[in-house]
Protein backbone atom coordinates (compact mmCIF):
# COMPACT_ATOMS: atom_id res chain seq x y z
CA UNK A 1 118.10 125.72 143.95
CA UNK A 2 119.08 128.89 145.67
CA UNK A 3 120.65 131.72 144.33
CA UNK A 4 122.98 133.90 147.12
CA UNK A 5 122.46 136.97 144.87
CA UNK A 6 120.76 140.57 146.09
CA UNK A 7 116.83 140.46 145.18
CA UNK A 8 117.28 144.04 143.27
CA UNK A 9 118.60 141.94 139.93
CA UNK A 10 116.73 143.37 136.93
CA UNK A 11 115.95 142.12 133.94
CA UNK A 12 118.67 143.63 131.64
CA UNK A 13 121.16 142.35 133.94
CA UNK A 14 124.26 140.85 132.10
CA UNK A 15 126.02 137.35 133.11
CA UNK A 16 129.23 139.44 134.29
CA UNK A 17 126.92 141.55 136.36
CA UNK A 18 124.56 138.52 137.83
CA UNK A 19 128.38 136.88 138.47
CA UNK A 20 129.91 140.41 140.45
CA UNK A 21 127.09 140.59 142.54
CA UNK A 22 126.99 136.84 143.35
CA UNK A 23 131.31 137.54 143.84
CA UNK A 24 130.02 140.44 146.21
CA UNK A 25 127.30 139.09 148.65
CA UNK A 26 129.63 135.42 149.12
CA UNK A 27 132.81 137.46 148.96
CA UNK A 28 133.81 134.97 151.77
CA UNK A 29 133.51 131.99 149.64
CA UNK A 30 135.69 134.11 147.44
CA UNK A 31 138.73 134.70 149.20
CA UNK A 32 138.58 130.87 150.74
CA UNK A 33 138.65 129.62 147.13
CA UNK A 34 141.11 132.03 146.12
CA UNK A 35 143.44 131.04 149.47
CA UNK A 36 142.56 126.90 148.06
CA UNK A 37 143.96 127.68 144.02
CA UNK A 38 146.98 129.52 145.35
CA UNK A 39 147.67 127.02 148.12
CA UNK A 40 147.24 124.46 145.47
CA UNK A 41 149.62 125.89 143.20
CA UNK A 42 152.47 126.71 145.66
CA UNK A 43 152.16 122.55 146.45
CA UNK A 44 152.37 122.23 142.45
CA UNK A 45 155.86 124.14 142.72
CA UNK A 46 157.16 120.38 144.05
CA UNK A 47 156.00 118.68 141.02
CA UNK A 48 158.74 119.60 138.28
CA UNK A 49 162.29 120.66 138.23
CA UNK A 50 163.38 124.66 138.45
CA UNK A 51 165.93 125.76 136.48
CA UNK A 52 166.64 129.07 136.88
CA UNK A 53 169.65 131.99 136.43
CA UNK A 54 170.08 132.65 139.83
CA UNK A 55 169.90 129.49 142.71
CA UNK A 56 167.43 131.49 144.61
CA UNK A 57 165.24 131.15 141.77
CA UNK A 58 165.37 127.16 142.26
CA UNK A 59 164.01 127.81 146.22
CA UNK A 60 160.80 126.27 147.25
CA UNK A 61 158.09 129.60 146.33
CA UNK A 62 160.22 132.18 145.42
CA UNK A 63 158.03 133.72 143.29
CA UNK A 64 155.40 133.36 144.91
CA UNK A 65 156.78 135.30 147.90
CA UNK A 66 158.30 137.39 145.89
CA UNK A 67 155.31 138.27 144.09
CA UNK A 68 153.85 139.30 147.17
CA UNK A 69 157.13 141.63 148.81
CA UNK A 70 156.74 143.41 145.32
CA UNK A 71 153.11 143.44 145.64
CA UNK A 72 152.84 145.31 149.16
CA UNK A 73 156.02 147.47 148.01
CA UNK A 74 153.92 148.90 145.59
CA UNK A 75 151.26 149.58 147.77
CA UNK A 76 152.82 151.17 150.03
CA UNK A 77 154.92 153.31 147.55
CA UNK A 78 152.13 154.30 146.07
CA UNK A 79 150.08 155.41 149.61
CA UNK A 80 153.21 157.63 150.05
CA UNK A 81 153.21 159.33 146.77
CA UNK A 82 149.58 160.24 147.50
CA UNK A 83 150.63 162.22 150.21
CA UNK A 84 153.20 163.89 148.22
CA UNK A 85 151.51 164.51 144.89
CA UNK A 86 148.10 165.36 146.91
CA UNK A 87 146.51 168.63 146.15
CA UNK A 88 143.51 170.01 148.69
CA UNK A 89 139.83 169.67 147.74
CA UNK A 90 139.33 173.53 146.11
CA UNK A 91 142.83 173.02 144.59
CA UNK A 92 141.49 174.47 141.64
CA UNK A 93 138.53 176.96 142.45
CA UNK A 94 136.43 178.50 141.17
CA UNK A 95 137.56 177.32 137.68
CA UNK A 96 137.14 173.43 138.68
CA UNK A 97 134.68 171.55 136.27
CA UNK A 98 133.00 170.37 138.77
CA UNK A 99 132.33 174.17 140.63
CA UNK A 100 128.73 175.47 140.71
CA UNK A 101 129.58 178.90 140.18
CA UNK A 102 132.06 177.87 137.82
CA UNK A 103 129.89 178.34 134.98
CA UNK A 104 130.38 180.99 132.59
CA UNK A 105 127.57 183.73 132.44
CA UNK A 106 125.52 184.55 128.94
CA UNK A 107 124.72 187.50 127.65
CA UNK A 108 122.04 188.09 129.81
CA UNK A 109 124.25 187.43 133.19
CA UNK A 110 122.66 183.80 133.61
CA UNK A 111 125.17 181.13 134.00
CA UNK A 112 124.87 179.19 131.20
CA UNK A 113 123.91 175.39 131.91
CA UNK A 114 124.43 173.55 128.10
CA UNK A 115 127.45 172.01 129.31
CA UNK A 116 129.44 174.63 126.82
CA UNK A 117 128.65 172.79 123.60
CA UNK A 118 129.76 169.54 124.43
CA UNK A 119 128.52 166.11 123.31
């Protein structure tokens, strides 16, 4: 039996983790299975009767195609509203949490490197 999973695995390694890594190296397999189930299930949308509000609702994979429009409209909203709420890498300075010389000084004009007293 062979296992299609990156020869780093440890032995603390968890079932989900052992599973994502196994998702990630046959990420191929993946998508092709993923492609089969939804394929599967738009063919399913011919097995019963729709009755919906609206007689658009009642088309052959509405939802399904709508899903998606409302899927990539989102996307892309969102990729624009990055660029508008963006702010530039030293947005905040010297004052970031995550700025070296950030830190405040002691007593003795070191910068003091306990993290300020937090757990």
């Amino acid at each position: 039996m062979t296992h299609n999973h990156p020869s780093t695995e440890q032995d603390g390694d968890t079932t989900f983790t052992r599973l994502l890594s196994w998702c990630v190296v046959n990420s191929k397999t993946v998508v092709i299975a993923l492609a089969a189930v939804s394929g599967a299930l738009l063919l399913g949308d011919f097995l019963y009767e729709k009755h919906g509000h609206f007689a658009f609702e009642e088309w052959f994979g509405f939802y399904p195609v709508f899903g998606f429009v409302v899927y990539v409209t989102v996307v892309m909203l969102a990729k624009k509203l990055r660029g508008l709420i963006k702010r530039p890498e030293d947005y905040y300075g010297d004052t970031s949490v995550d700025a070296e010389d950030g830190l405040p000084a002691t007593d003795d004009g070191k910068q003091n490197h306990d993290g300020g007293g937090h757990a």
